[in-house]
C-alpha atoms as a PDB file:
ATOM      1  CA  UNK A   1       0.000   0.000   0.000  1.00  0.00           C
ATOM      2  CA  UNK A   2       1.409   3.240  -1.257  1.00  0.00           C
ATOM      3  CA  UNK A   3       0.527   6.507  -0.341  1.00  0.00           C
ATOM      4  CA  UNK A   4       0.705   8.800  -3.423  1.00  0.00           C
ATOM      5  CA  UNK A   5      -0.588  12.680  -4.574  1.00  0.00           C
ATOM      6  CA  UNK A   6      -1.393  13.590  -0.973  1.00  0.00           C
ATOM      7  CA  UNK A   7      -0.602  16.367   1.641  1.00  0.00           C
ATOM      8  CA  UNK A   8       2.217  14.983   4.139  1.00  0.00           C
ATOM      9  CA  UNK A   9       3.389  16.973   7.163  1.00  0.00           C
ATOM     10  CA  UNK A  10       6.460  15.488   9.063  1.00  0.00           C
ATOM     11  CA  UNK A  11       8.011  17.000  11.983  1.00  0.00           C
ATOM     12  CA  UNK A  12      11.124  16.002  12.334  1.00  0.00           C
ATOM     13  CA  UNK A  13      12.028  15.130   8.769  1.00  0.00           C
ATOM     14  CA  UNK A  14      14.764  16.478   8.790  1.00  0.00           C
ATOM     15  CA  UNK A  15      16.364  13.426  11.556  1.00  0.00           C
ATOM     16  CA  UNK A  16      17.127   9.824  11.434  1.00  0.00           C
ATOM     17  CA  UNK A  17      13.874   8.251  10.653  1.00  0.00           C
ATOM     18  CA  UNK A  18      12.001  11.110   9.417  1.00  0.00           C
ATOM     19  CA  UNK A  19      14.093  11.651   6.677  1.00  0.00           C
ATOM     20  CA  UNK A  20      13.728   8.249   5.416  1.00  0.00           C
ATOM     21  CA  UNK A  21      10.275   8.642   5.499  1.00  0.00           C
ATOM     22  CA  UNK A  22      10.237  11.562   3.635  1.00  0.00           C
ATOM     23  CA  UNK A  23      12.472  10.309   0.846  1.00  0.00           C
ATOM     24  CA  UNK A  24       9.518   7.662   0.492  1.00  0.00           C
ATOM     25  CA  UNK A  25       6.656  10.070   0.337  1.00  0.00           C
ATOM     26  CA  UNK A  26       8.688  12.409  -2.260  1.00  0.00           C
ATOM     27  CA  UNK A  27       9.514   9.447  -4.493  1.00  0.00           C
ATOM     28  CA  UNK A  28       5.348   8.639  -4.918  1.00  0.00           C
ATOM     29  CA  UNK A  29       4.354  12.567  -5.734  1.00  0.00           C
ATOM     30  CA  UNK A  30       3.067  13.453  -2.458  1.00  0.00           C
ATOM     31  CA  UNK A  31       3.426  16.952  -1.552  1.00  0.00           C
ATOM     32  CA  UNK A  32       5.591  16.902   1.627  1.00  0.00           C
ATOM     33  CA  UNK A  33       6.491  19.779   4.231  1.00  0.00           C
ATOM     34  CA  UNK A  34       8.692  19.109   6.719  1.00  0.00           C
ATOM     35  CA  UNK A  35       9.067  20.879  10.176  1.00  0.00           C
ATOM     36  CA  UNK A  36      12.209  20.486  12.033  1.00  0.00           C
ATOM     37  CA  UNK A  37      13.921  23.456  14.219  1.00  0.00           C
ATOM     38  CA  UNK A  38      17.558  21.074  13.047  1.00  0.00           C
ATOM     39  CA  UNK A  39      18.280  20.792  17.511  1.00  0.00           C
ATOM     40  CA  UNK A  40      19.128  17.347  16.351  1.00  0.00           C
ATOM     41  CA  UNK A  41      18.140  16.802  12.807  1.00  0.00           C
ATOM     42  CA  UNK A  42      20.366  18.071   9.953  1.00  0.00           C
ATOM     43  CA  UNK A  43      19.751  20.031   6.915  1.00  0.00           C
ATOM     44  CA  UNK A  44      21.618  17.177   4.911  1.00  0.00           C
ATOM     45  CA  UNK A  45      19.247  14.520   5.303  1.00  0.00           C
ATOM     46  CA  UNK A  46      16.669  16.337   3.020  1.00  0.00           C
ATOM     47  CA  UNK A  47      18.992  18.944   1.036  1.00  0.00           C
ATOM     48  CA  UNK A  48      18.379  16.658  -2.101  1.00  0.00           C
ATOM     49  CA  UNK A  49      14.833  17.315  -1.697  1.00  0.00           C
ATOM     50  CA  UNK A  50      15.078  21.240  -0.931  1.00  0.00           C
ATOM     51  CA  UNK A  51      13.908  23.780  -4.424  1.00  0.00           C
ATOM     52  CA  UNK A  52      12.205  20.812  -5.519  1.00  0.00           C
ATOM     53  CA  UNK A  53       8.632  20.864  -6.729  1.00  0.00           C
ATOM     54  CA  UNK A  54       6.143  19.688  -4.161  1.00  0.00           C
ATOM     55  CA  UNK A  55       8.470  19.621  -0.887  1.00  0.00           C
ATOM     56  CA  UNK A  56       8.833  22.438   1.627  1.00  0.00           C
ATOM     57  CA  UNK A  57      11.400  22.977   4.268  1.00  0.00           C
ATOM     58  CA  UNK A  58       9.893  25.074   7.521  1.00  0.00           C
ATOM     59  CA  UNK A  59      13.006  25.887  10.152  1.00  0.00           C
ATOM     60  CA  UNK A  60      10.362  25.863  13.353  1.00  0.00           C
ATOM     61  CA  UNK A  61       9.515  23.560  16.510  1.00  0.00           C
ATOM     62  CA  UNK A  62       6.454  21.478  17.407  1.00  0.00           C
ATOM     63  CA  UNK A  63       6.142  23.945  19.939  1.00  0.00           C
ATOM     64  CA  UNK A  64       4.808  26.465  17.818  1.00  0.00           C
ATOM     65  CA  UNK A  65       1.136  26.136  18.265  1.00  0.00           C
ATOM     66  CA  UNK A  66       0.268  28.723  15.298  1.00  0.00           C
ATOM     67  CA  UNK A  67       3.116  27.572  13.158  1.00  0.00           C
ATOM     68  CA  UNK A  68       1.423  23.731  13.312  1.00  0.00           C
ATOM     69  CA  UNK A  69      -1.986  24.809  12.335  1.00  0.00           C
ATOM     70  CA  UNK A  70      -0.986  27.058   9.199  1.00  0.00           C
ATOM     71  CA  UNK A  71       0.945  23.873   8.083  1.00  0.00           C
ATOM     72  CA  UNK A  72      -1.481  21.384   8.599  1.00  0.00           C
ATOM     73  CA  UNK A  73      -3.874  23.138   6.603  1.00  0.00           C
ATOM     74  CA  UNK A  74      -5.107  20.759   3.685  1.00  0.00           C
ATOM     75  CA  UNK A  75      -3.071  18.088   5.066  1.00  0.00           C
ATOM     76  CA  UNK A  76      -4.198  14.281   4.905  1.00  0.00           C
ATOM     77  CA  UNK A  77      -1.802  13.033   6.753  1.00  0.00           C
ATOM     78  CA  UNK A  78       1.023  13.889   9.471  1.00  0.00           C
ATOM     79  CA  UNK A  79       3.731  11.783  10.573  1.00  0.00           C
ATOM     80  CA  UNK A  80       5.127  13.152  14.056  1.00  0.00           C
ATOM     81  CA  UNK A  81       8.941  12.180  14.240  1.00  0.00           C
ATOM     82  CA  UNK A  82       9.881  15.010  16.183  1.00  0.00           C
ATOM     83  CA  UNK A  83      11.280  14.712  19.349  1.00  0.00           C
ATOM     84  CA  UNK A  84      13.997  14.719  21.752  1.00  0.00           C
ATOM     85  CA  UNK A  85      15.036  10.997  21.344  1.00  0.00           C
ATOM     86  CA  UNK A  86      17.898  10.627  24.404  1.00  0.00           C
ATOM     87  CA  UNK A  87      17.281   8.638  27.519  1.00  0.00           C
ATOM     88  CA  UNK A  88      20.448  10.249  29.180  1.00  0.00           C
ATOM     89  CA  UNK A  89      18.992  13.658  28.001  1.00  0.00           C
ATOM     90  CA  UNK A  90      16.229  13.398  29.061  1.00  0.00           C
ATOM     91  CA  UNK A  91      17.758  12.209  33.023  1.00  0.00           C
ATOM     92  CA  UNK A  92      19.604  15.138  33.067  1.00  0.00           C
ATOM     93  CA  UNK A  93      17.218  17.956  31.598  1.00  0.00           C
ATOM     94  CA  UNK A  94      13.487  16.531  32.091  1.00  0.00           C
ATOM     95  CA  UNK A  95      11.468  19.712  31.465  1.00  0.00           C
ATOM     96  CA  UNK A  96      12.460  20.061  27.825  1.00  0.00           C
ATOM     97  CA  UNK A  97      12.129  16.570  27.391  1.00  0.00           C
ATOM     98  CA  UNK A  98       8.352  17.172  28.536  1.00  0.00           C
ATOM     99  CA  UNK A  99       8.634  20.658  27.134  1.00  0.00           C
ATOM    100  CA  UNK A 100       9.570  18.877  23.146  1.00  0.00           C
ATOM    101  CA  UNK A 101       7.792  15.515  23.736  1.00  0.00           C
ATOM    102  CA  UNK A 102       4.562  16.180  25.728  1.00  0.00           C
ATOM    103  CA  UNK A 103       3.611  19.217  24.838  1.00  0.00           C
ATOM    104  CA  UNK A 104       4.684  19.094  21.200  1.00  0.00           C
ATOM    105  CA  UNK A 105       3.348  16.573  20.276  1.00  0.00           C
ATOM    106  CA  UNK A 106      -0.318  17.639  22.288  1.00  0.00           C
ATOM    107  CA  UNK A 107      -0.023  21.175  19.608  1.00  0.00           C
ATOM    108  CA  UNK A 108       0.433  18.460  16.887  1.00  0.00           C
ATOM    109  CA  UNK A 109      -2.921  16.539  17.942  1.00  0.00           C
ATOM    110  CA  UNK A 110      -4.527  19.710  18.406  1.00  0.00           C
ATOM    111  CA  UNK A 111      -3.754  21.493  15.654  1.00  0.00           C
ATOM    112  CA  UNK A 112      -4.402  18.062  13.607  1.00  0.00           C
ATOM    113  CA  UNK A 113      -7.674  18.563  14.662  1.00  0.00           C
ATOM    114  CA  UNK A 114      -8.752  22.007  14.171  1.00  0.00           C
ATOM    115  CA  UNK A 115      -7.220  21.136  10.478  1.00  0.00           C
ATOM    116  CA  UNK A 116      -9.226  18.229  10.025  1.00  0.00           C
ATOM    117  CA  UNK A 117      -6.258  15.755   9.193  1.00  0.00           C
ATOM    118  CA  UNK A 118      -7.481  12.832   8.450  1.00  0.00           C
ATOM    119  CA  UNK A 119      -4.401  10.234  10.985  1.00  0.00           C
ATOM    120  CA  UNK A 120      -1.898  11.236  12.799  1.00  0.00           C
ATOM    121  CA  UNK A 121       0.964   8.863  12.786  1.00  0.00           C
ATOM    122  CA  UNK A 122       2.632   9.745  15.811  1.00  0.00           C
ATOM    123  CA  UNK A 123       6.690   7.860  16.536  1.00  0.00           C
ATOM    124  CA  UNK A 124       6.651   6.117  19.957  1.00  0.00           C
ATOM    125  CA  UNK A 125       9.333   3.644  22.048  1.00  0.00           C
ATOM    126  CA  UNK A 126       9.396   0.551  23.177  1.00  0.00           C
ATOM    127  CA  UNK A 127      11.305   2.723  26.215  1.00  0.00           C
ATOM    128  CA  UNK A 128       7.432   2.357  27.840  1.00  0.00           C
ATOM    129  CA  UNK A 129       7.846  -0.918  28.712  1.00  0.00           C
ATOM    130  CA  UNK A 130      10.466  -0.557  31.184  1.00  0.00           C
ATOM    131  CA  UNK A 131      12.750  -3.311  32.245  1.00  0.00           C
ATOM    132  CA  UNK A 132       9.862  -5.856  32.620  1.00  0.00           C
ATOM    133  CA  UNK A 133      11.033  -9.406  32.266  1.00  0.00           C
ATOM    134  CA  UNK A 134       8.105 -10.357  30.287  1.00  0.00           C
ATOM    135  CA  UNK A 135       9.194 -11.384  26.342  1.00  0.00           C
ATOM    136  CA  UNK A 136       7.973 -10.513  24.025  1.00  0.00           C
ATOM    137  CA  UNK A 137       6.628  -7.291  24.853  1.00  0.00           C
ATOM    138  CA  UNK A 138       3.224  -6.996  24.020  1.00  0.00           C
ATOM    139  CA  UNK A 139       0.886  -4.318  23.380  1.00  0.00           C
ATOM    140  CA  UNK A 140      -1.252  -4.719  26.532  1.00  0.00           C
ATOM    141  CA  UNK A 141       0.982  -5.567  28.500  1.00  0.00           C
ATOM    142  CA  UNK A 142       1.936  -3.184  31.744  1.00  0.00           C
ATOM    143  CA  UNK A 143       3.662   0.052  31.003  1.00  0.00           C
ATOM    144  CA  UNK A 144       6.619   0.504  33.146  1.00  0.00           C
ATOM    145  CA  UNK A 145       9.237   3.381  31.852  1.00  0.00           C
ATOM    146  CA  UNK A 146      12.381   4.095  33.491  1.00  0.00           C
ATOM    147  CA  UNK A 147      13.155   7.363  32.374  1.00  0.00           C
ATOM    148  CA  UNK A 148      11.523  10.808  31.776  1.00  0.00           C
ATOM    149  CA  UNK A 149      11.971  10.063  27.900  1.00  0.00           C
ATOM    150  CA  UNK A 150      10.131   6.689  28.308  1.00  0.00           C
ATOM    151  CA  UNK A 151       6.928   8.668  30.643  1.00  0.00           C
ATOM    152  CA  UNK A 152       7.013  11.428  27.630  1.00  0.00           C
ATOM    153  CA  UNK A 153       5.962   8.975  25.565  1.00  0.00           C
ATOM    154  CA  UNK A 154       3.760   7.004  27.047  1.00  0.00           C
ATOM    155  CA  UNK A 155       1.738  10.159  27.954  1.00  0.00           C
ATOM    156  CA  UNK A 156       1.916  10.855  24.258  1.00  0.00           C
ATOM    157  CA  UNK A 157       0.520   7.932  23.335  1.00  0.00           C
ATOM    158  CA  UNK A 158      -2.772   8.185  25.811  1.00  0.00           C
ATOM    159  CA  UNK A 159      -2.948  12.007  24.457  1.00  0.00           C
ATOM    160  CA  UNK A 160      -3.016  10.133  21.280  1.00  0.00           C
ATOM    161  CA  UNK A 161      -6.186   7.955  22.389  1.00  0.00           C
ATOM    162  CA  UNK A 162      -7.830  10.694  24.119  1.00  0.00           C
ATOM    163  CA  UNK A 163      -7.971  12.905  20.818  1.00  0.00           C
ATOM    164  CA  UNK A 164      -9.269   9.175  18.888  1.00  0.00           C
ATOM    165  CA  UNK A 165     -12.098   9.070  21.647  1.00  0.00           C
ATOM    166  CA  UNK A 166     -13.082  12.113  22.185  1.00  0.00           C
ATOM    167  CA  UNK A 167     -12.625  14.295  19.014  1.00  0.00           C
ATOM    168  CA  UNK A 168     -12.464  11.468  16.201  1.00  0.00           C
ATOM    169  CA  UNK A 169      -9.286  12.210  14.871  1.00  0.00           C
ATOM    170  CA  UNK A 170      -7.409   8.881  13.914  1.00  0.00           C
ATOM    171  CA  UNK A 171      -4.408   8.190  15.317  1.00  0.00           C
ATOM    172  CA  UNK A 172      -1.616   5.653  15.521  1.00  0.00           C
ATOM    173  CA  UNK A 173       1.561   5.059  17.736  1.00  0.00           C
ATOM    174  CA  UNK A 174       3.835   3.303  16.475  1.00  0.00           C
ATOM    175  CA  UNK A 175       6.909   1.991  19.279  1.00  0.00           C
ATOM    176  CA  UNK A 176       9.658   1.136  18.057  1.00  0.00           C
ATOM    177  CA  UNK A 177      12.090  -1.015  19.043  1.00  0.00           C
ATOM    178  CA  UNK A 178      15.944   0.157  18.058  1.00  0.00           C
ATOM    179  CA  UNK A 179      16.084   0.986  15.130  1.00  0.00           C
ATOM    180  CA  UNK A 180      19.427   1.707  13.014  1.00  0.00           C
ATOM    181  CA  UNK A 181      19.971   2.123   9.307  1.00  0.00           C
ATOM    182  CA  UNK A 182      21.885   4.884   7.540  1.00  0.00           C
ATOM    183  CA  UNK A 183      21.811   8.647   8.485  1.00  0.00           C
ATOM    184  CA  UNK A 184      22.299   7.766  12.073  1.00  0.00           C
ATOM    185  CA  UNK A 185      25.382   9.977  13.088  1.00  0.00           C
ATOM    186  CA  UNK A 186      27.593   7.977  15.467  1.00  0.00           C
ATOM    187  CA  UNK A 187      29.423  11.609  16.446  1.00  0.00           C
ATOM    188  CA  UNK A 188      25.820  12.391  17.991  1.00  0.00           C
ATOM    189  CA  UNK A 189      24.596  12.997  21.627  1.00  0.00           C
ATOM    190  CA  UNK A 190      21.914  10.625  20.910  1.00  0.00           C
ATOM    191  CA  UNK A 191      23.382   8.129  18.347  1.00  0.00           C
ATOM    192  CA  UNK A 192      22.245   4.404  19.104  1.00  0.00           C
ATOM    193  CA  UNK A 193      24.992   1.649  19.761  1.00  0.00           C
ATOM    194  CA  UNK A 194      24.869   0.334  15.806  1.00  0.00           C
ATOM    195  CA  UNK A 195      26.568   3.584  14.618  1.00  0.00           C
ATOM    196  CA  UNK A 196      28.331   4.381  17.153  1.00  0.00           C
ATOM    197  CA  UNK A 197      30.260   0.526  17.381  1.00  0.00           C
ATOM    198  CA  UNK A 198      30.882   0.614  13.806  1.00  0.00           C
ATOM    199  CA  UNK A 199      32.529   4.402  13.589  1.00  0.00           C
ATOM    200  CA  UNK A 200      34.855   2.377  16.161  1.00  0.00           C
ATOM    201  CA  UNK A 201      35.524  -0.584  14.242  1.00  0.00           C
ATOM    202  CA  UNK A 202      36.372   1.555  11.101  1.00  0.00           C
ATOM    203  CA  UNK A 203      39.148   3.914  13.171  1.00  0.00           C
ATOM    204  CA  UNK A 204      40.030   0.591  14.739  1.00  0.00           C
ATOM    205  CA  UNK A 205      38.817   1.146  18.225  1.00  0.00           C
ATOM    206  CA  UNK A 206      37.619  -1.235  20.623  1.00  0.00           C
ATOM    207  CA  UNK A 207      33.526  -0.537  20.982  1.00  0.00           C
ATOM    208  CA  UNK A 208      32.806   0.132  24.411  1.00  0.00           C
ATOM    209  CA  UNK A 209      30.273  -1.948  25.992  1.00  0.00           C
ATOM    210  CA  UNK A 210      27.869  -0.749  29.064  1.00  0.00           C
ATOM    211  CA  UNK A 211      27.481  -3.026  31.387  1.00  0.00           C
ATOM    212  CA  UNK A 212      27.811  -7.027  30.826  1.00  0.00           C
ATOM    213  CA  UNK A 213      26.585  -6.913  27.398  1.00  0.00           C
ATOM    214  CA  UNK A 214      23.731  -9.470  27.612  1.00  0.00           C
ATOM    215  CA  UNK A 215      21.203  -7.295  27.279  1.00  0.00           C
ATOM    216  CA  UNK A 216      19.135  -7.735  24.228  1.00  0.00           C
ATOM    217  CA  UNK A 217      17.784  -5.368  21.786  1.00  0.00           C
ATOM    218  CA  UNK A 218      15.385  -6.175  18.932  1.00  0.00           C
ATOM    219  CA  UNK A 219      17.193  -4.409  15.834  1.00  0.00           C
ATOM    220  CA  UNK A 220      14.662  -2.964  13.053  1.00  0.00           C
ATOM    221  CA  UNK A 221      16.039  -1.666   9.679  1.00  0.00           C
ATOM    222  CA  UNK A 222      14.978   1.931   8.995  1.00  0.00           C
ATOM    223  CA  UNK A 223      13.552   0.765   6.067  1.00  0.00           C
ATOM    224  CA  UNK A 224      10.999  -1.903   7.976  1.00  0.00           C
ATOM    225  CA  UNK A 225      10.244   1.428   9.903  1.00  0.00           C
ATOM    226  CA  UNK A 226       9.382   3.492   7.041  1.00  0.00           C
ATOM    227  CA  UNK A 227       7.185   0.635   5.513  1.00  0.00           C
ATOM    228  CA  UNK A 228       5.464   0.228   8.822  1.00  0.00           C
ATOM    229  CA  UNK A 229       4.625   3.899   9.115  1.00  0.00           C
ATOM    230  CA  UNK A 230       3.003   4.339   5.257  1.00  0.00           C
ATOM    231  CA  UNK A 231       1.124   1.066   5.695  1.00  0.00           C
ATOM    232  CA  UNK A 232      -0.461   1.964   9.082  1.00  0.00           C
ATOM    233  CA  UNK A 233      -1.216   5.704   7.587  1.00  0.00           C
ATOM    234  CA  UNK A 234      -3.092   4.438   4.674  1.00  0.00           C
ATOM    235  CA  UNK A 235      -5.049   1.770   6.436  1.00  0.00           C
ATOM    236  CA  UNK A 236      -8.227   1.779   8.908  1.00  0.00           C
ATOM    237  CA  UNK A 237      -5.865   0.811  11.881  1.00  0.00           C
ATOM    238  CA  UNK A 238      -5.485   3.348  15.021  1.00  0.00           C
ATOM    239  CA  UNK A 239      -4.340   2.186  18.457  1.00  0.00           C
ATOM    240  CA  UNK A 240      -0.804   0.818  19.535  1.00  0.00           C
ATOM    241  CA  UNK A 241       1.563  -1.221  17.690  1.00  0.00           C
ATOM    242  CA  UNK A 242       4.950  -2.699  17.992  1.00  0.00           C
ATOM    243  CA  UNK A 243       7.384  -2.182  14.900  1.00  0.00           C
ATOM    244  CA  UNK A 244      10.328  -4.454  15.442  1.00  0.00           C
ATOM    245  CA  UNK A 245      11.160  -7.766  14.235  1.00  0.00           C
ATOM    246  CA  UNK A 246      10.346 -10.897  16.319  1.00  0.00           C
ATOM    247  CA  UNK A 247      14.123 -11.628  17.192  1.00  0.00           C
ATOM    248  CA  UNK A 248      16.784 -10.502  19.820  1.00  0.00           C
ATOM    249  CA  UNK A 249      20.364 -10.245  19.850  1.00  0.00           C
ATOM    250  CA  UNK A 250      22.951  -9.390  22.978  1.00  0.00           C
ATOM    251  CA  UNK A 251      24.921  -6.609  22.861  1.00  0.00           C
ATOM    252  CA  UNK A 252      28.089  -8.997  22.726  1.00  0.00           C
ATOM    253  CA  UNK A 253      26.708 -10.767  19.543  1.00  0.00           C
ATOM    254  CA  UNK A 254      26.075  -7.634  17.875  1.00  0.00           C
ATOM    255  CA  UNK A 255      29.463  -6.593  18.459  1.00  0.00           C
ATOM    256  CA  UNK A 256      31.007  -9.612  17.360  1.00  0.00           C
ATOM    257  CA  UNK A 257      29.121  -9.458  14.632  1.00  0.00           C
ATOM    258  CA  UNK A 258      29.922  -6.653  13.417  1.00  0.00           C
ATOM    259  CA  UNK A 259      33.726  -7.128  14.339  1.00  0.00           C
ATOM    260  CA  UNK A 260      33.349 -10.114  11.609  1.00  0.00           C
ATOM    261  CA  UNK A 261      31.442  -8.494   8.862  1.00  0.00           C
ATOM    262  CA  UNK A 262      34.113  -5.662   8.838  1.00  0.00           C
ATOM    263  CA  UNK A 263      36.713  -8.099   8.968  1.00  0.00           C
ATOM    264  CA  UNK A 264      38.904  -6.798  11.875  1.00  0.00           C
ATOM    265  CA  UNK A 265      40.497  -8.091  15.016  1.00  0.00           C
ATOM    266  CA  UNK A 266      39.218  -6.211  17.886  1.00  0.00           C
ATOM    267  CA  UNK A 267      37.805  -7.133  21.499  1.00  0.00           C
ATOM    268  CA  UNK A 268      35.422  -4.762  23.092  1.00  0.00           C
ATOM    269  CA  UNK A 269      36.131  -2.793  26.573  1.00  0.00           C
ATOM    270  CA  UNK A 270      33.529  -2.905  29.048  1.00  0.00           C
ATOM    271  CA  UNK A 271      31.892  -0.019  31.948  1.00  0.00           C
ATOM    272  CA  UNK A 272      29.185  -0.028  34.029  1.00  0.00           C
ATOM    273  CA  UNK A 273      25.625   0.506  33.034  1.00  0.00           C
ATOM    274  CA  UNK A 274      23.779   3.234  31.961  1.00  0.00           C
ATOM    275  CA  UNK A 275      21.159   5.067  34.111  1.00  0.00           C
ATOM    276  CA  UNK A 276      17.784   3.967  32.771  1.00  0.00           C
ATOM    277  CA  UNK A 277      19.052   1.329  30.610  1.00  0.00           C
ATOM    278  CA  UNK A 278      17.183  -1.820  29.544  1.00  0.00           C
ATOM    279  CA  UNK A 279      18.271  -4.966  30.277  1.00  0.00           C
ATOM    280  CA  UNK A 280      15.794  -7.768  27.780  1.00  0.00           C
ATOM    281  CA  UNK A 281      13.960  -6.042  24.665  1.00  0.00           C
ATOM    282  CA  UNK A 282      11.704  -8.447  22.168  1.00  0.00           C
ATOM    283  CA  UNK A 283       9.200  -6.920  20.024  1.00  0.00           C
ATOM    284  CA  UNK A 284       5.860  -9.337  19.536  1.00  0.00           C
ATOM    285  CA  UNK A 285       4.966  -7.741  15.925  1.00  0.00           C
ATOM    286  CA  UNK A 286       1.885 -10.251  15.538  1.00  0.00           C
ATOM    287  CA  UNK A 287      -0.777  -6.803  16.140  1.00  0.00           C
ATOM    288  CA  UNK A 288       1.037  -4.887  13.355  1.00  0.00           C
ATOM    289  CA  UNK A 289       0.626  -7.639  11.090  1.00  0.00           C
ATOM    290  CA  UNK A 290      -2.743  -6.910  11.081  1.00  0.00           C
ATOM    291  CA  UNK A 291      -2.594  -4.035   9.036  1.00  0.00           C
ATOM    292  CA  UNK A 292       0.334  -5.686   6.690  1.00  0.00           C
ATOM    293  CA  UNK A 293       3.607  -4.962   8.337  1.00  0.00           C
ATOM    294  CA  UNK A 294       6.084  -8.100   7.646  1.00  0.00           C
ATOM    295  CA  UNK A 295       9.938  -6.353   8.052  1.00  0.00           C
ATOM    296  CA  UNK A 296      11.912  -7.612   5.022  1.00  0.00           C
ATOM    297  CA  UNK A 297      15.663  -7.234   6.432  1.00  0.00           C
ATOM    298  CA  UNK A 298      17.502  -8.690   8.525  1.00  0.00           C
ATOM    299  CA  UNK A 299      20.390  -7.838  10.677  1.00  0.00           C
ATOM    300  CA  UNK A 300      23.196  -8.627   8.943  1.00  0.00           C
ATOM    301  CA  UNK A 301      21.701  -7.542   5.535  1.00  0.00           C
ATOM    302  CA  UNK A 302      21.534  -4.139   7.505  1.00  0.00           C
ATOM    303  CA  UNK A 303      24.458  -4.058   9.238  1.00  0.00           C
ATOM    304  CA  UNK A 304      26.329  -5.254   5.960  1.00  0.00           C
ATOM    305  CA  UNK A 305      24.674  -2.258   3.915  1.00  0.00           C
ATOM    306  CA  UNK A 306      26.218   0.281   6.945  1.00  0.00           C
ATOM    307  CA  UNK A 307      29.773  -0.570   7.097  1.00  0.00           C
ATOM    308  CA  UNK A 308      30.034  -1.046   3.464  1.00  0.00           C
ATOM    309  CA  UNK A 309      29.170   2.506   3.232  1.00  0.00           C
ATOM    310  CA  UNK A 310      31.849   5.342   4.957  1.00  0.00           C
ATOM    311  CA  UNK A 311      30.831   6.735   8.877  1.00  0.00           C
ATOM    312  CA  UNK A 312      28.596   3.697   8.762  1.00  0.00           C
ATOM    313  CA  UNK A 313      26.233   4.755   6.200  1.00  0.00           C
ATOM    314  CA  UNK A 314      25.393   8.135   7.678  1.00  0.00           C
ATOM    315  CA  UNK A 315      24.068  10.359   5.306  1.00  0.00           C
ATOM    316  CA  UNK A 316      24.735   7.404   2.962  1.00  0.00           C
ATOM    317  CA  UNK A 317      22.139   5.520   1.026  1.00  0.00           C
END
């Protein structure tokens, strides 16, 4: 399912993820504006798009009430990738995490529905579920986040259900799982451990490790993600889903793994654990089925495509 010739808002285009998605909405006609104040996306990610027909740039924050309304006018749909993705960050500065996350994205339901938008698509995180033993996580399962980041979301997501309830707009929350793919920058305050071990690999530096390394993260290709979001926009589905992949890998093994694909001789160094980290992560992806989501790579496919590419694919297709 392919969304084409429509009115696309996404915040945050211009980061990780939203980028992506916006590449796939430009490639099928749609008309596509993207709001992003650059505090951690870049300019780069889009500038191939930029004095193109069809796509608009706005330099402006989520927290622009006004702003959100005159650019959702028209609009059928609007993908909300902005954020302030950093569970350190938001530890040590938790008001603009709620400032950014909460409050953001309540001026992007709100001004979705004054505009008449027809779904809201809004980026959540497995981060809700806490450090609950329970695998897979499932959708109903209890909510228990560990860090300011993790209740940002989570309060998003009920927001999300409250404006579905009450005022009929459609909405879906989508929580990922870790995702990784090219753009990521491994230099950044927020990058995820896939960029970040391979810029180490490549300068021939031993990736460091928090904690005992058997934690477990479910891995999703960027490209799954993208998929995911376009098939749940254009579908009848609201609610919560999980975008992942069904499968698990420790921190060791993913090092290791990625020590072999790039064909070095390295062994990692180890520190303790991070504040708020989580220690099992499994996606159960059986709900988002339901509206067609089946993620096509898999992790060394991914994690081959990154280290082929320089920086580890950032800015890299």
């Amino acid at each position: 399912m392919v969304i084409k010739n429509k009115k696309v808002v996404v915040t945050g285009g211009a980061g990780f993820i939203g980028s992506h998605i916006v590449d796939a909405l430009v490639e099928e006609g749609n008309h596509v504006i993207v709001i992003d104040n650059l505090s951690t996306g870049n300019i780069k990610n889009i500038e191939h798009h930029i004095n193109t027909q069809r796509f608009e740039f706005i330099n402006g924050s989520i927290t622009n009430l006004t702003l959100l309304k005159e650019m959702f006018k028209g609009a059928d749909y609007v993908f909300h990738e902005a954020a302030i993705a950093s569970v350190p960050g938001s530890i040590a500065d938790p008001l603009s995490n709620h400032e950014t996350n909460v409050i953001g994205t309540l001026n992007v339901l709100l001004a979705a529905r004054d505009t008449a938008v027809k779904k809201v698509i809004f980026a959540s995180s497995a981060a809700v579920y806490g450090d609950s033993p329970v695998q897979p996580k499932k959708e109903d399962m209890i909510r228990e986040p560990l860090s300011p980041y993790a209740v940002a979301k989570l309060a998003s997501e009920y927001y999300c259900q409250v404006f579905t309830s009450l005022y009929g707009l459609k909405t879906v929350c989508l929580r990922y799982f870790n995702v990784y793919g090219p753009r990521q920058d491994p230099k950044s305050e927020y990058a995820a451990v896939i960029p970040k071990f391979i810029q180490l690999v490549k300068e021939g530096k031993s990736p460091l490790i928090f904690g005992d390394g058997e934690q477990t993260r479910d891995f999703v290709f960027v490209k799954d993600v993208v998929i995911a979001n376009l098939l749940a926009a254009e579908s009848v589905a609201t609610g919560i889903f999980n975008i992942g992949t069904g499968k698990s890998i420790t921190i060791n093994e993913l090092v290791k793994t990625i020590i072999s694909l790039s064909k070095v001789h390295l062994q990692p160094v180890y520190t303790s654990a991070a504040a708020g980290d989580i220690r099992f992560s499994l996606a159960s992806v059986s709900k988002a089925k339901t509206f067609g989501y089946l993620p096509k790579f898999n992790l060394e496919d991914g994690l081959s495509r990154m280290i082929a590419n320089k920086n580890g694919g950032y800015l890299i297709e």
